[in-house]
PDB file of N, CA and C in Angstrom:
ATOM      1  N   UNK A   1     -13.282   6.343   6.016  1.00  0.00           N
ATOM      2  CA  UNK A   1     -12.815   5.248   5.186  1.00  0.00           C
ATOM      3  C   UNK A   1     -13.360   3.952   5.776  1.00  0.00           C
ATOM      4  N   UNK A   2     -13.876   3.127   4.919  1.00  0.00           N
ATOM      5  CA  UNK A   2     -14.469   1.921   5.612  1.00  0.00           C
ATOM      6  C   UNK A   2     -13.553   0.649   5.436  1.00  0.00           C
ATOM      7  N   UNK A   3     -12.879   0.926   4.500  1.00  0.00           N
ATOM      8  CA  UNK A   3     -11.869  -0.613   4.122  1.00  0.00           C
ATOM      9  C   UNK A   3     -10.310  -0.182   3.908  1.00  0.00           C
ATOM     10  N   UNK A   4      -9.201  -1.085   4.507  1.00  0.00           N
ATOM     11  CA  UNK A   4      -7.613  -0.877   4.260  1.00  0.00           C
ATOM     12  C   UNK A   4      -7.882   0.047   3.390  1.00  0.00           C
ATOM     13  N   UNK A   5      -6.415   0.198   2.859  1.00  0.00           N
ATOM     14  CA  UNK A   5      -6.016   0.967   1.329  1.00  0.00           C
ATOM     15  C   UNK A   5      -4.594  -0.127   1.603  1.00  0.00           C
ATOM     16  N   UNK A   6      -4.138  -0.918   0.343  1.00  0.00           N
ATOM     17  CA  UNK A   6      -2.710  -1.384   0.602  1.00  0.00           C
ATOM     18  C   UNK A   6      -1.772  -1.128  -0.452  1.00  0.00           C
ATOM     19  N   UNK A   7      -1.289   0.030  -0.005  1.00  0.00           N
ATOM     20  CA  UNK A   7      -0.299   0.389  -1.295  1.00  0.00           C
ATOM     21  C   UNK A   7       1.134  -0.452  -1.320  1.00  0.00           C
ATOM     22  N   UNK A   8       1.060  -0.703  -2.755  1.00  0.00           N
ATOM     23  CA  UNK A   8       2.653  -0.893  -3.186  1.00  0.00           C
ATOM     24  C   UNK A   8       2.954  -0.334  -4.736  1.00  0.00           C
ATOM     25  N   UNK A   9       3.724  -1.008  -4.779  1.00  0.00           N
ATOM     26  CA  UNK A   9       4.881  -1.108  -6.155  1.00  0.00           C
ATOM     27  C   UNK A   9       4.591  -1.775  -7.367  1.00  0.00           C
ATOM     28  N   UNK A  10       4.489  -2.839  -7.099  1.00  0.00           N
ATOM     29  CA  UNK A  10       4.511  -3.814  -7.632  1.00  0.00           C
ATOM     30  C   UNK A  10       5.397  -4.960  -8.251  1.00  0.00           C
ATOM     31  N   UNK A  11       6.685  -4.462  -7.317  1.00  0.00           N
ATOM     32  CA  UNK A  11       7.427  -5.332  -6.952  1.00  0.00           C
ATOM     33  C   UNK A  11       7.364  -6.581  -6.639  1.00  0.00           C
ATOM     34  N   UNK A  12       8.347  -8.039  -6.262  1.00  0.00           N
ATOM     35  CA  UNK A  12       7.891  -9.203  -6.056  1.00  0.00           C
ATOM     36  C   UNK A  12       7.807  -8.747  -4.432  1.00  0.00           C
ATOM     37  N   UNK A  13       8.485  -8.211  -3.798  1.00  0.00           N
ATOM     38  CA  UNK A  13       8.165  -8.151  -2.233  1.00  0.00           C
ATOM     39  C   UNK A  13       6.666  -7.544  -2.785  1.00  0.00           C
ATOM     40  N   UNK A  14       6.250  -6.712  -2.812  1.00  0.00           N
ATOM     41  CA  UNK A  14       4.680  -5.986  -3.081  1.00  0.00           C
ATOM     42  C   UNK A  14       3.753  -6.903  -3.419  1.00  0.00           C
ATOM     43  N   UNK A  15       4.142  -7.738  -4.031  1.00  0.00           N
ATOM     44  CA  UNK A  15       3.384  -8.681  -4.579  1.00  0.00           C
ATOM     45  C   UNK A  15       2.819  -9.721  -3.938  1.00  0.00           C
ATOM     46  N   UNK A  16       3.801  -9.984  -3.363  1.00  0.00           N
ATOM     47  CA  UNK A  16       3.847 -11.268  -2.053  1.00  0.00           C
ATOM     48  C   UNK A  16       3.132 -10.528  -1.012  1.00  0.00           C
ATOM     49  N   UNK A  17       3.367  -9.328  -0.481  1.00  0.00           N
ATOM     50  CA  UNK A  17       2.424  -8.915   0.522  1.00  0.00           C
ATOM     51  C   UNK A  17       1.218  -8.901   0.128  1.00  0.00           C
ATOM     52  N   UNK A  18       0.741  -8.212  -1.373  1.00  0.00           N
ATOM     53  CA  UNK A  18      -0.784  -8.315  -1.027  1.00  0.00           C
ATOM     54  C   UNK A  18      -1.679  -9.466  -1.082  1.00  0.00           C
ATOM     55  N   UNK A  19      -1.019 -11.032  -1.805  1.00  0.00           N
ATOM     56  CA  UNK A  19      -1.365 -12.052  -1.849  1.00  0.00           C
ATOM     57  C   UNK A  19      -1.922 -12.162  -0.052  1.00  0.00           C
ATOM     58  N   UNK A  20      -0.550 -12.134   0.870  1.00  0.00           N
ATOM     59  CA  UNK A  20      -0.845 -12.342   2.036  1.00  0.00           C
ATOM     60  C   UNK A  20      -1.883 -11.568   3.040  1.00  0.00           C
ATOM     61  N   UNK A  21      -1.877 -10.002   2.414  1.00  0.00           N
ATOM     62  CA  UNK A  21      -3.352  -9.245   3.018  1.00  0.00           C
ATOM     63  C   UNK A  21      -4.675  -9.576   2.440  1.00  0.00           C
ATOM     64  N   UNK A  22      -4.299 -10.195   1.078  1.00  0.00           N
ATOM     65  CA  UNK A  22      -5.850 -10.313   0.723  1.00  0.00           C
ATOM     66  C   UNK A  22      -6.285 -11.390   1.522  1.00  0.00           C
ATOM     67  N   UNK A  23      -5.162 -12.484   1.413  1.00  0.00           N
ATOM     68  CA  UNK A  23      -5.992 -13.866   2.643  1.00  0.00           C
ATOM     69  C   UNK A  23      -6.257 -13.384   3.836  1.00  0.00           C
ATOM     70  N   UNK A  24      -5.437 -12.470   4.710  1.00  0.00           N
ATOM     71  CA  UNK A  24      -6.087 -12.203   6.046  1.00  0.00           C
ATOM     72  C   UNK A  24      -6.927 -11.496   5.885  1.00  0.00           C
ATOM     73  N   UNK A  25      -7.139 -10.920   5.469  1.00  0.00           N
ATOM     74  CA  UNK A  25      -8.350 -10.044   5.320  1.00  0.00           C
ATOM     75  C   UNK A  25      -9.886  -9.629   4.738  1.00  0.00           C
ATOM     76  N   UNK A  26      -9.386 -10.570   3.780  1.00  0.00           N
ATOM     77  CA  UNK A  26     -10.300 -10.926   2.703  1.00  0.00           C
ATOM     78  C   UNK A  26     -10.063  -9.573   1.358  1.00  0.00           C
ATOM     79  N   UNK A  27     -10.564  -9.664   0.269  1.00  0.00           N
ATOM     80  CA  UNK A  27     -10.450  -8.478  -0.682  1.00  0.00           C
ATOM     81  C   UNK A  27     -11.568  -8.207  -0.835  1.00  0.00           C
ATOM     82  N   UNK A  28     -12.727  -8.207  -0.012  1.00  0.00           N
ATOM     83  CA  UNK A  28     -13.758  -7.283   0.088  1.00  0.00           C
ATOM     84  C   UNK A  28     -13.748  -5.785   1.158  1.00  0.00           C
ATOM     85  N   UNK A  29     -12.203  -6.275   1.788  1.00  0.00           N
ATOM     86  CA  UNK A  29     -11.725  -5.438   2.850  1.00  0.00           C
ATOM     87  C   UNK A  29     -10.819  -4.409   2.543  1.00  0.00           C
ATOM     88  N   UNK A  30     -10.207  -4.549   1.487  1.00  0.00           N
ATOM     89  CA  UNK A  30      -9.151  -4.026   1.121  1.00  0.00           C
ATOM     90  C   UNK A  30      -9.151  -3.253  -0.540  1.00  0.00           C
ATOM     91  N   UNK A  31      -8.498  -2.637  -0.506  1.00  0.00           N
ATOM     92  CA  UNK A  31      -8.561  -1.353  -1.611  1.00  0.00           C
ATOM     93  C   UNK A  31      -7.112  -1.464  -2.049  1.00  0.00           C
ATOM     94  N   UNK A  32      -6.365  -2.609  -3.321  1.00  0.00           N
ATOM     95  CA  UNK A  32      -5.497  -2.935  -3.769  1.00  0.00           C
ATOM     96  C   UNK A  32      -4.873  -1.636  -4.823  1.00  0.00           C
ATOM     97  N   UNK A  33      -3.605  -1.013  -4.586  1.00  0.00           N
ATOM     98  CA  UNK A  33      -3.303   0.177  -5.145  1.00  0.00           C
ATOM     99  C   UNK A  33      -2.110   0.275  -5.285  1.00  0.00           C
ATOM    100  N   UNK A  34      -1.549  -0.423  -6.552  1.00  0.00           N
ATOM    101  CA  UNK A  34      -0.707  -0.131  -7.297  1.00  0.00           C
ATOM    102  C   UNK A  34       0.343   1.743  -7.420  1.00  0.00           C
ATOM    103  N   UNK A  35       0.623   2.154  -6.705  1.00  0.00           N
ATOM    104  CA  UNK A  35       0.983   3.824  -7.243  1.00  0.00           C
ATOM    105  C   UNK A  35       2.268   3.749  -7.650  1.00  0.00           C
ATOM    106  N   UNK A  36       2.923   2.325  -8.331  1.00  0.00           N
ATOM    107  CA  UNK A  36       3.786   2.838  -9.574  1.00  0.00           C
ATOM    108  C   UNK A  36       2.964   3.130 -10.666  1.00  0.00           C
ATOM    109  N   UNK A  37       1.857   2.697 -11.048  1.00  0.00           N
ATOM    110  CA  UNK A  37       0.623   2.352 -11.798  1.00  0.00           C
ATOM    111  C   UNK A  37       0.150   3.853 -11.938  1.00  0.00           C
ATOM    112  N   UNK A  38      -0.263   3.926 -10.417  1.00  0.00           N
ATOM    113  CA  UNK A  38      -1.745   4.871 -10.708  1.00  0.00           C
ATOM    114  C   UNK A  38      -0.665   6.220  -9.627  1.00  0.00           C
ATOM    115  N   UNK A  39       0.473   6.913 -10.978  1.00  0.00           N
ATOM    116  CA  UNK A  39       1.391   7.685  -9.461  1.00  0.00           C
ATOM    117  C   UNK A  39       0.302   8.931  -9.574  1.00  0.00           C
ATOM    118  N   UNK A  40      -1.007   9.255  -9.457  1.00  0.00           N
ATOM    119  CA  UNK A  40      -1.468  10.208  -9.351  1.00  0.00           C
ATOM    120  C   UNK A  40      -2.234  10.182  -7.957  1.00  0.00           C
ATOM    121  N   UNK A  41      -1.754   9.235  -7.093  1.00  0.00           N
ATOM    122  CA  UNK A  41      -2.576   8.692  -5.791  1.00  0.00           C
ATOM    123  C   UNK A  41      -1.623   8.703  -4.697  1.00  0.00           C
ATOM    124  N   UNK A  42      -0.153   8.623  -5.405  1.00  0.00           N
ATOM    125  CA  UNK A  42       1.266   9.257  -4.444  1.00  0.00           C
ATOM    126  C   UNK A  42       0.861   9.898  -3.565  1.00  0.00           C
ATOM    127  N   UNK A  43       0.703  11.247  -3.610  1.00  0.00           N
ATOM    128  CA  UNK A  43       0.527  12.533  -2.783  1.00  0.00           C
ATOM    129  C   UNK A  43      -0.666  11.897  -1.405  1.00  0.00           C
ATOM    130  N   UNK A  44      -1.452  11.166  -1.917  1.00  0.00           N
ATOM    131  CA  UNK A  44      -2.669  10.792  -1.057  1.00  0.00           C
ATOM    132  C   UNK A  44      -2.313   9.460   0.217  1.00  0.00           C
ATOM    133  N   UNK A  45      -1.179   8.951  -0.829  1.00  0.00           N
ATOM    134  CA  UNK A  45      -0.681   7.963   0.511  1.00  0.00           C
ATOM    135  C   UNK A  45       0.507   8.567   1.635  1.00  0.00           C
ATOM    136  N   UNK A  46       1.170   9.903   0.776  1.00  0.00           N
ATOM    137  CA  UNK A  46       2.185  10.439   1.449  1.00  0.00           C
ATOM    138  C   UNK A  46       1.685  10.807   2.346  1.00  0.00           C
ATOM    139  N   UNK A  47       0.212  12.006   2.223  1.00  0.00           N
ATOM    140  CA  UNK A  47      -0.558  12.391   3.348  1.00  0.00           C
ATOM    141  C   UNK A  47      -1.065  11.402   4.198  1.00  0.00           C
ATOM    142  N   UNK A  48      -1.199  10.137   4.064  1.00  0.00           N
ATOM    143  CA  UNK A  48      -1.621   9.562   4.914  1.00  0.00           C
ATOM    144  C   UNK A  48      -0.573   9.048   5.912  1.00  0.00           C
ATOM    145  N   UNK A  49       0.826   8.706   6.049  1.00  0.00           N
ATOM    146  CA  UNK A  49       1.540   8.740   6.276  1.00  0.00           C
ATOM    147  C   UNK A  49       2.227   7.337   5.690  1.00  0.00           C
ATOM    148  N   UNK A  50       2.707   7.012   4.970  1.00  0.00           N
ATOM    149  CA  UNK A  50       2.807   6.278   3.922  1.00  0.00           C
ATOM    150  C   UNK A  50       4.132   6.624   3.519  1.00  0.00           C
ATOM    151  N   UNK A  51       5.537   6.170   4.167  1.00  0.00           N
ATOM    152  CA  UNK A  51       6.783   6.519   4.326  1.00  0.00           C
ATOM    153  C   UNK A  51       7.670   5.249   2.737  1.00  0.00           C
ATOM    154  N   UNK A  52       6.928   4.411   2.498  1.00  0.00           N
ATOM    155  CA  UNK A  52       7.626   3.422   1.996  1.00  0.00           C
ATOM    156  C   UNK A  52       6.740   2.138   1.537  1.00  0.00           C
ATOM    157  N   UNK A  53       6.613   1.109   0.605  1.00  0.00           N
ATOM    158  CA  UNK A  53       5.871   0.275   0.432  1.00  0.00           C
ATOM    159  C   UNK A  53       6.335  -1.279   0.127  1.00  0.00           C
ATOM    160  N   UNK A  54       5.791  -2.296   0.966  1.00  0.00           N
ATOM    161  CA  UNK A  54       4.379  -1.817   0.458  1.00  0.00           C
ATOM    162  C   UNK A  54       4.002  -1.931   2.081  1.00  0.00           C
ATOM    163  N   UNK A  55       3.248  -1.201   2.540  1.00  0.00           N
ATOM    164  CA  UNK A  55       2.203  -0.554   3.069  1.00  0.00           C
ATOM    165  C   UNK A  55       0.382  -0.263   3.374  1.00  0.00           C
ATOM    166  N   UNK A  56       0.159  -0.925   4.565  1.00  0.00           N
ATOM    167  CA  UNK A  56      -1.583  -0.814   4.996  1.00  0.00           C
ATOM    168  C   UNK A  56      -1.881   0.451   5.324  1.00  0.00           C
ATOM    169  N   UNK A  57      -2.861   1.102   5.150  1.00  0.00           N
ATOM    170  CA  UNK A  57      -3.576   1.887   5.231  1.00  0.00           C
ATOM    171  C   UNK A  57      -4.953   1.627   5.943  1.00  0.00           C
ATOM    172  N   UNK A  58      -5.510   1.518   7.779  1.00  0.00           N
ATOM    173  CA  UNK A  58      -6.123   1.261   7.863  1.00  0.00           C
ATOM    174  C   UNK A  58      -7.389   1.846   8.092  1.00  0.00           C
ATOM    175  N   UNK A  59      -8.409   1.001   8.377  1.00  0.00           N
ATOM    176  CA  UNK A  59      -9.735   2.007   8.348  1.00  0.00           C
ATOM    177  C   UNK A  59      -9.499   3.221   9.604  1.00  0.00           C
ATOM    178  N   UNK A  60      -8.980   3.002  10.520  1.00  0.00           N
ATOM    179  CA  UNK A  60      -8.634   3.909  11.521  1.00  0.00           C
ATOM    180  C   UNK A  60      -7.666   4.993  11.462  1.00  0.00           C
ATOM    181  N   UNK A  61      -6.772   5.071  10.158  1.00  0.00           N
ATOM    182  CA  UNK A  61      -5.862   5.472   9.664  1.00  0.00           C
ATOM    183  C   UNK A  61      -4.392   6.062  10.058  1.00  0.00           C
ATOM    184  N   UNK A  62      -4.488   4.532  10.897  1.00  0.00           N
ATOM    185  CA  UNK A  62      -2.736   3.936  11.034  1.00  0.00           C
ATOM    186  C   UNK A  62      -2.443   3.210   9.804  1.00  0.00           C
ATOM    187  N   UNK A  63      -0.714   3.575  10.012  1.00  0.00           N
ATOM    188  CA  UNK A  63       0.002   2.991   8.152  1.00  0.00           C
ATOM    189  C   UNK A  63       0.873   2.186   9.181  1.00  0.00           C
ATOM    190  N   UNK A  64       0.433   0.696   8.475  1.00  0.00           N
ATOM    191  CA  UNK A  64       1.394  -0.366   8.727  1.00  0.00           C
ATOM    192  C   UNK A  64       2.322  -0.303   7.780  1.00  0.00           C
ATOM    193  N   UNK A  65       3.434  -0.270   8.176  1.00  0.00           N
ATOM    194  CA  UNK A  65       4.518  -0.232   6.864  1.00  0.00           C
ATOM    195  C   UNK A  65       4.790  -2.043   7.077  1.00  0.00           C
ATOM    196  N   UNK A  66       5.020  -2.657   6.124  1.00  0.00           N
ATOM    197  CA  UNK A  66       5.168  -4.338   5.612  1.00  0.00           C
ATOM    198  C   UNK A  66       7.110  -4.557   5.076  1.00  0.00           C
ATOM    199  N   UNK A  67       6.858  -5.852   5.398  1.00  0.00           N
ATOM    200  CA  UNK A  67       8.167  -6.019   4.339  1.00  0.00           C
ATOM    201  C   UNK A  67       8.508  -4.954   3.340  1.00  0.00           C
ATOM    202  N   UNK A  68       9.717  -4.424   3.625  1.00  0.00           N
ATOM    203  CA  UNK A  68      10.257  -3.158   2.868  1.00  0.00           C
ATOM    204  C   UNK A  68      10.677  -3.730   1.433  1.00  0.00           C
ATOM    205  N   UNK A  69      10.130  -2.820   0.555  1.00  0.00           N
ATOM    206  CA  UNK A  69       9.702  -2.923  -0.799  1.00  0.00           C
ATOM    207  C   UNK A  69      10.807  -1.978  -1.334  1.00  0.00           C
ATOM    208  N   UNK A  70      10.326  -0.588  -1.195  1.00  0.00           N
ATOM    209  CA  UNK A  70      10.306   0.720  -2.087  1.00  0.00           C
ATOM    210  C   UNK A  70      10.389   1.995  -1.268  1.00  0.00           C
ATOM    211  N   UNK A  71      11.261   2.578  -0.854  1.00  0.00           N
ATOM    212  CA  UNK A  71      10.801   3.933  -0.632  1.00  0.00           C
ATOM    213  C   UNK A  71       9.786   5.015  -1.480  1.00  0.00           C
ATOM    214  N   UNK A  72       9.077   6.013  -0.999  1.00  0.00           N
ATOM    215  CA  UNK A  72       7.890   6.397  -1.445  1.00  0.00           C
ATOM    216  C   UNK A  72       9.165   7.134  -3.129  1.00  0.00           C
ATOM    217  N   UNK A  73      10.023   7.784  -2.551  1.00  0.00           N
ATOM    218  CA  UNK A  73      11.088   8.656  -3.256  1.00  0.00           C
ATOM    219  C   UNK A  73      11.639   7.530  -4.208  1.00  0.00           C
ATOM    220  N   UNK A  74      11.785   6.367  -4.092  1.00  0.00           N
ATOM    221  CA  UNK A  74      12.231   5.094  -5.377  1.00  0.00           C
ATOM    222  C   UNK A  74      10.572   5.099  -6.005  1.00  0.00           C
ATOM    223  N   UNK A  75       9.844   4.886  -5.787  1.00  0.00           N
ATOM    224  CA  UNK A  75       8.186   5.209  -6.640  1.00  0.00           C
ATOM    225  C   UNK A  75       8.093   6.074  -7.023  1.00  0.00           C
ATOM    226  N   UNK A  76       8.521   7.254  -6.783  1.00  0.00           N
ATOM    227  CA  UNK A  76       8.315   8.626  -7.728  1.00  0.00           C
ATOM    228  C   UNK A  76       9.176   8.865  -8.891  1.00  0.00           C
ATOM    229  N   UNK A  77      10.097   8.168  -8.893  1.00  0.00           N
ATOM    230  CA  UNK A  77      11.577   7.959  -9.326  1.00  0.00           C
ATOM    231  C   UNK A  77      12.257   9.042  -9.521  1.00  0.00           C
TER     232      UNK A  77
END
């Protein structure tokens, strides 16, 4: 993987975080991912270890968990 993955919700906490990862990071860095949206990508953040959102996914593939949003189990509903 060459760039984040930053999953959320899309919640206002979710929202507010990725405003704040895209500035540190820039959004040429980052891979913005909605999985109330797109829940067919669930399973892929669960495996990554991806407990709750919203949530970094990094190129090294440690999961920063962020301001608590959503449990993965409130996104699946």
């Amino acid at each position: 993987m060459s760039k984040s993955i930053f999953y959320h919700a899309g919640c206002p906490v979710c929202i507010s975080a990725e405003h704040d990862i895209v500035n540190l990071i820039g959004n040429d860095n980052v891979e913005i991912l909605n999985i109330g949206e797109v829940t067919d990508r669930i399973q892929e953040a669960e495996t990554a270890g991806v407990q709750s959102v919203p949530a970094l996914l990094t190129p090294n593939g440690n999961v920063l968990h962020l301001n608590f949003g959503a449990s993965m189990a409130d996104v699946k509903g």
